[in-house]
Protein backbone atom coordinates (compact mmCIF):
# COMPACT_ATOMS: atom_id res chain seq x y z
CA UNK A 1 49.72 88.24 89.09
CA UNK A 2 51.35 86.44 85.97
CA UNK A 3 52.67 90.34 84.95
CA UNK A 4 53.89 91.17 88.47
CA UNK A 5 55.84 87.65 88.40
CA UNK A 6 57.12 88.32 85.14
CA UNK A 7 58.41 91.47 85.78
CA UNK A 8 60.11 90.34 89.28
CA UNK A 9 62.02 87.40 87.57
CA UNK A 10 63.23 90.15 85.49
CA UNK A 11 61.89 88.22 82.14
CA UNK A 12 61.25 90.00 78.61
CA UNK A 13 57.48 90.62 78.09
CA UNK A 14 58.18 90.28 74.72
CA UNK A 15 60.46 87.26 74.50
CA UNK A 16 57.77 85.28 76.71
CA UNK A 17 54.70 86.08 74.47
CA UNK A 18 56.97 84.63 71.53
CA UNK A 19 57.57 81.08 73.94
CA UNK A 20 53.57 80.95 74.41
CA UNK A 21 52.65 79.54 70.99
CA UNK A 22 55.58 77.31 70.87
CA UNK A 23 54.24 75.73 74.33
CA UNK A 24 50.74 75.34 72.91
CA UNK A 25 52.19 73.54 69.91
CA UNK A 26 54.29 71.27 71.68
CA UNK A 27 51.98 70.35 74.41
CA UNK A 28 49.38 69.82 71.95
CA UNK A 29 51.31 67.20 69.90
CA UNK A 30 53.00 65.49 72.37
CA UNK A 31 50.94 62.82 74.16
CA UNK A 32 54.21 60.71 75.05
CA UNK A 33 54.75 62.79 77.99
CA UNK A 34 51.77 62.01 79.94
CA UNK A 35 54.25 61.39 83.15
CA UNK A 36 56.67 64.31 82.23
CA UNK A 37 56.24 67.78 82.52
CA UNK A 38 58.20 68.32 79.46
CA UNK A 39 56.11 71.13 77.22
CA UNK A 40 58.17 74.07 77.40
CA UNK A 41 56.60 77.11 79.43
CA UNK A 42 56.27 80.24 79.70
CA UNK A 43 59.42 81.43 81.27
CA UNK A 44 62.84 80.89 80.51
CA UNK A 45 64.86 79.35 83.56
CA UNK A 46 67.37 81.83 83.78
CA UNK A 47 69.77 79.63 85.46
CA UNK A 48 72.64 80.00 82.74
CA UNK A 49 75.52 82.11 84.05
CA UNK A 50 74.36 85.01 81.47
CA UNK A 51 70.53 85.22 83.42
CA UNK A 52 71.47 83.89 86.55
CA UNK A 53 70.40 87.46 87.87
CA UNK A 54 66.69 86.14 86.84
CA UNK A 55 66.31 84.85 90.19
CA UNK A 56 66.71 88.02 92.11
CA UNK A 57 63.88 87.61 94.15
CA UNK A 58 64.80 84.24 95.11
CA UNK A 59 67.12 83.50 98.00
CA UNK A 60 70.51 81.75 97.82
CA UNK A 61 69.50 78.98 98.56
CA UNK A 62 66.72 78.76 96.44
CA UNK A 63 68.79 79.67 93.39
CA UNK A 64 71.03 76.56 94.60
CA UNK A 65 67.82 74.28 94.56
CA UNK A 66 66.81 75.93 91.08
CA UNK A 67 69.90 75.02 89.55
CA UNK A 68 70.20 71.39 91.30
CA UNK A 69 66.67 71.06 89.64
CA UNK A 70 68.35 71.89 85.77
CA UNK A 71 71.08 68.99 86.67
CA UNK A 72 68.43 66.77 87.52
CA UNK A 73 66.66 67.28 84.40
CA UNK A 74 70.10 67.11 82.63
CA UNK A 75 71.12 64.46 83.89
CA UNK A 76 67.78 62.49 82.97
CA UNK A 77 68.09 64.19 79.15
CA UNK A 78 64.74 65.48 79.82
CA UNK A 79 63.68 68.43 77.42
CA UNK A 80 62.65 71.06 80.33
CA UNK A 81 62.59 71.27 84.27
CA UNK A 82 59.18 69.65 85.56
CA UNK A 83 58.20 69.96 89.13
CA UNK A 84 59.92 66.26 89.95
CA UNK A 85 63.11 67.93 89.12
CA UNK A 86 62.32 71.03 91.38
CA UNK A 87 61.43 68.26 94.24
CA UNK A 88 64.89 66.32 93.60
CA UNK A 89 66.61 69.93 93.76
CA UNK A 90 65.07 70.88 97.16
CA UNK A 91 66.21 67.55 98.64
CA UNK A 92 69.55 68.20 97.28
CA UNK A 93 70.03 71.44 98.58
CA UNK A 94 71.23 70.40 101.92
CA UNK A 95 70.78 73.61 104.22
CA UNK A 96 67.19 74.95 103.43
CA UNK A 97 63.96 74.13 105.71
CA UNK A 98 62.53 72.61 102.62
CA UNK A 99 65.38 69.79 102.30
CA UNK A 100 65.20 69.26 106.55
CA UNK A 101 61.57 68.75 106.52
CA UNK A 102 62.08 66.19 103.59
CA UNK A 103 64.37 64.43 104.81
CA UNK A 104 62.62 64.18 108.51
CA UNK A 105 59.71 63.21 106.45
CA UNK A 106 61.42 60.04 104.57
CA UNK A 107 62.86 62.21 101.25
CA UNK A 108 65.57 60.01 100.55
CA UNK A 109 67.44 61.52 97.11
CA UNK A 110 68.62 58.35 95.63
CA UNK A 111 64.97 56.63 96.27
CA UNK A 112 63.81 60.03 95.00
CA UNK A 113 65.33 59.30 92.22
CA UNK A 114 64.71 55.89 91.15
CA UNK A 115 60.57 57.21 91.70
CA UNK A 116 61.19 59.80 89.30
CA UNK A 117 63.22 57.68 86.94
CA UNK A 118 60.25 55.24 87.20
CA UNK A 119 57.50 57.39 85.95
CA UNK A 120 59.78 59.59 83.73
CA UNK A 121 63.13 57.12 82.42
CA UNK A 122 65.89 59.02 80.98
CA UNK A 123 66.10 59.37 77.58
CA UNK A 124 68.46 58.65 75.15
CA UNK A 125 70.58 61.11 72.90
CA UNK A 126 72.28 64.02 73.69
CA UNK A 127 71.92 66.78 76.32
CA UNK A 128 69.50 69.13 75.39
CA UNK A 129 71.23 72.68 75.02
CA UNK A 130 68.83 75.03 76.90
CA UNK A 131 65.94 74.31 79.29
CA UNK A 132 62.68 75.65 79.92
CA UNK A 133 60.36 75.62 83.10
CA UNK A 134 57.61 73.35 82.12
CA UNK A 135 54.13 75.46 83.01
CA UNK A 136 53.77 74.12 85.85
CA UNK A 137 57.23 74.53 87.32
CA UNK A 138 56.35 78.29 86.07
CA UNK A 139 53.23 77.90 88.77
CA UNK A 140 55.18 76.95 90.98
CA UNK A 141 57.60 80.10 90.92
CA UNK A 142 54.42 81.86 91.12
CA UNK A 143 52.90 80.00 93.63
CA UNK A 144 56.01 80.63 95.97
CA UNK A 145 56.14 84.05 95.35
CA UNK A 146 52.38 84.15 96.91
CA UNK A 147 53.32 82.19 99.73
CA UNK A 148 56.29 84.42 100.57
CA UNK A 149 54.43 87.60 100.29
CA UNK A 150 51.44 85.37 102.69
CA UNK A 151 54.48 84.94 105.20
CA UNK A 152 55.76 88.84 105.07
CA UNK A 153 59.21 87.39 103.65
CA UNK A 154 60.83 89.64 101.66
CA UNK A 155 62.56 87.02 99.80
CA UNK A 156 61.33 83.58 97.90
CA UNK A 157 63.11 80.46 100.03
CA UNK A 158 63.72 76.32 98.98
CA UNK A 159 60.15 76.00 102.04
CA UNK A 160 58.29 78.73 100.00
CA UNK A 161 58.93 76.83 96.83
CA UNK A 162 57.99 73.32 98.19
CA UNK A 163 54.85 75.40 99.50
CA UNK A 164 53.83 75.88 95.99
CA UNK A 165 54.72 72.55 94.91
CA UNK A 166 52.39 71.08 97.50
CA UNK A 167 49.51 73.77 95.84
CA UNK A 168 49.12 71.36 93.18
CA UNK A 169 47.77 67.16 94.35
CA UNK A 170 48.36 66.29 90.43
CA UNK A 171 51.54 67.21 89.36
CA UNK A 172 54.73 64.83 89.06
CA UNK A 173 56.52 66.06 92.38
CA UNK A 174 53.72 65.36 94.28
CA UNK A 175 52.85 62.26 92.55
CA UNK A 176 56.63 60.96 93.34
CA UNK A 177 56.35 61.69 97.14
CA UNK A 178 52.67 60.06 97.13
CA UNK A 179 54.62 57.05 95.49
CA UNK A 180 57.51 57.86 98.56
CA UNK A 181 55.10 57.12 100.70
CA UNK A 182 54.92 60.22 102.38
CA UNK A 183 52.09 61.94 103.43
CA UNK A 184 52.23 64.98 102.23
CA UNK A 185 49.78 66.64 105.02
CA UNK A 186 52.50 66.34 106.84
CA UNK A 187 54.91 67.53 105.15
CA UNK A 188 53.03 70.82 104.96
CA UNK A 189 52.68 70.63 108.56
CA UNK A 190 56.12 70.05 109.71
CA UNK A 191 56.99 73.05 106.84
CA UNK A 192 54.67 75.69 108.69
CA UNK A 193 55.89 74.89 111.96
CA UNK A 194 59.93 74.86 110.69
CA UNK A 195 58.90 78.46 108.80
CA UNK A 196 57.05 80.02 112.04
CA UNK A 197 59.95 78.88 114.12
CA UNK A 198 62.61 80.63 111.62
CA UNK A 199 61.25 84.14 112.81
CA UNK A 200 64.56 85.85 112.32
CA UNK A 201 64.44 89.24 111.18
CA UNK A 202 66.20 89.74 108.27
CA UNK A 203 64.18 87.47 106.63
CA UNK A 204 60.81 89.71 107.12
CA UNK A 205 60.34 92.72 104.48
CA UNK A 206 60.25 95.39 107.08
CA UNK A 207 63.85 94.38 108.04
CA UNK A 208 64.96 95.70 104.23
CA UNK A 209 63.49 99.20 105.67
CA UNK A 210 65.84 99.73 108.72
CA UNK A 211 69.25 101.74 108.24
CA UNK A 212 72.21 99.02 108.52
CA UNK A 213 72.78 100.17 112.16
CA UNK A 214 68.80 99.34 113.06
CA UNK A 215 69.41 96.13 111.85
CA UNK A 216 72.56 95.00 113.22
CA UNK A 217 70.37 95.92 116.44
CA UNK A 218 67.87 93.69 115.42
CA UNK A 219 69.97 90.52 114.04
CA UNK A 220 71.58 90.32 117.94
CA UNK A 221 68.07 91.10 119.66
């Protein structure tokens, strides 16, 4: 699964073997971070103009909450993009089920904000010049890739993403929306029903198999 995700981001086999030891060796040695998923993983984020094309698999609007995420961690000076950045870039990305549901559910983006801020403060000095996906960010790429395929979507969405956020009870976006006081059952909930209710057809992967005239059909059926 790790290969096949890999290979879909369009990332170097090569390049991310030579990130692995550097991970071990800075996750290893720095206990600071307890609160911050900081250690540098496996996959570069891609979301500089010169990889943006990284994120083919990933919808428009997910590459807009990707790259809200890397501001978020900019703007905070932290060293890579956690999963509390990916929530804070969902919630920012205004059109996607995943920000709706939030923001139905309580996701307020300046109180968002001050949670993450809380457990993780911004640090001092200057901007760091390229970020990372922390490893679990990188699950949660993978993790959202599952859930799409799951769904028959042939492309990765902001709701598949918060779908494999929520896969994970311990990590820092879920901590911040326990600390929201939302319940995150719900959340889930309200997600599934928001997805099963979006039943257009372009979004399923048999709609990429039609000739252009089968699916103009189809998009006004």
């Amino acid at each position: 699964l790790a290969a096949a995700v890999l290979e879909s981001l369009g990332v170097n086999h090569t390049k991310a073997r030579m990130q692995v030891p550097r991970a071990i060796v800075v996750s290893d040695h720095d206990p600071s971070d307890a609160n911050l998923e900081s250690a540098p993983g496996e996959l570069d984020t891609g979301l500089n103009p010169p990889r943006v094309n990284r994120f083919n698999p990933f919808s428009r609007q997910a590459k807009a909450s990707l790259k809200l995420a890397e501001d978020e961690a900019i703007r905070l000076r932290h060293p890579s993009i956690g999963t509390e950045h990916i929530l804070l870039g969902l919630i920012r990305e205004k059109d996607g089920l995943a920000a709706r549901v939030l923001r139905e559910q309580g996701g307020d983006l300046a109180v968002a904000r001050l949670a993450v801020e809380r457990r993780s403060p911004r640090r001092e000095g200057t901007e760091p010049k390229e970020l990372f996906l922390s490893r679990r960010a990188n699950q949660v790429l993978a993790d959202a890739v599952s859930q799409a395929k799951r769904l028959n979507r042939r492309q990765i969405g902001p709701e598949h993403l918060l779908l494999g956020l929520m896969r994970s009870d311990s990590c820092a976006a879920m901590r911040v929306i326990a600390d929201l006081g939302i319940d995150s059952a719900q959340v889930r909930s309200a997600l599934i029903r928001a997805i099963d209710q979006d039943n257009s057809w372009e979004h399923l992967v048999e709609f990429s198999r039609f000739t252009p005239r089968t699916r103009a059909v189809l998009a006004f059926a």
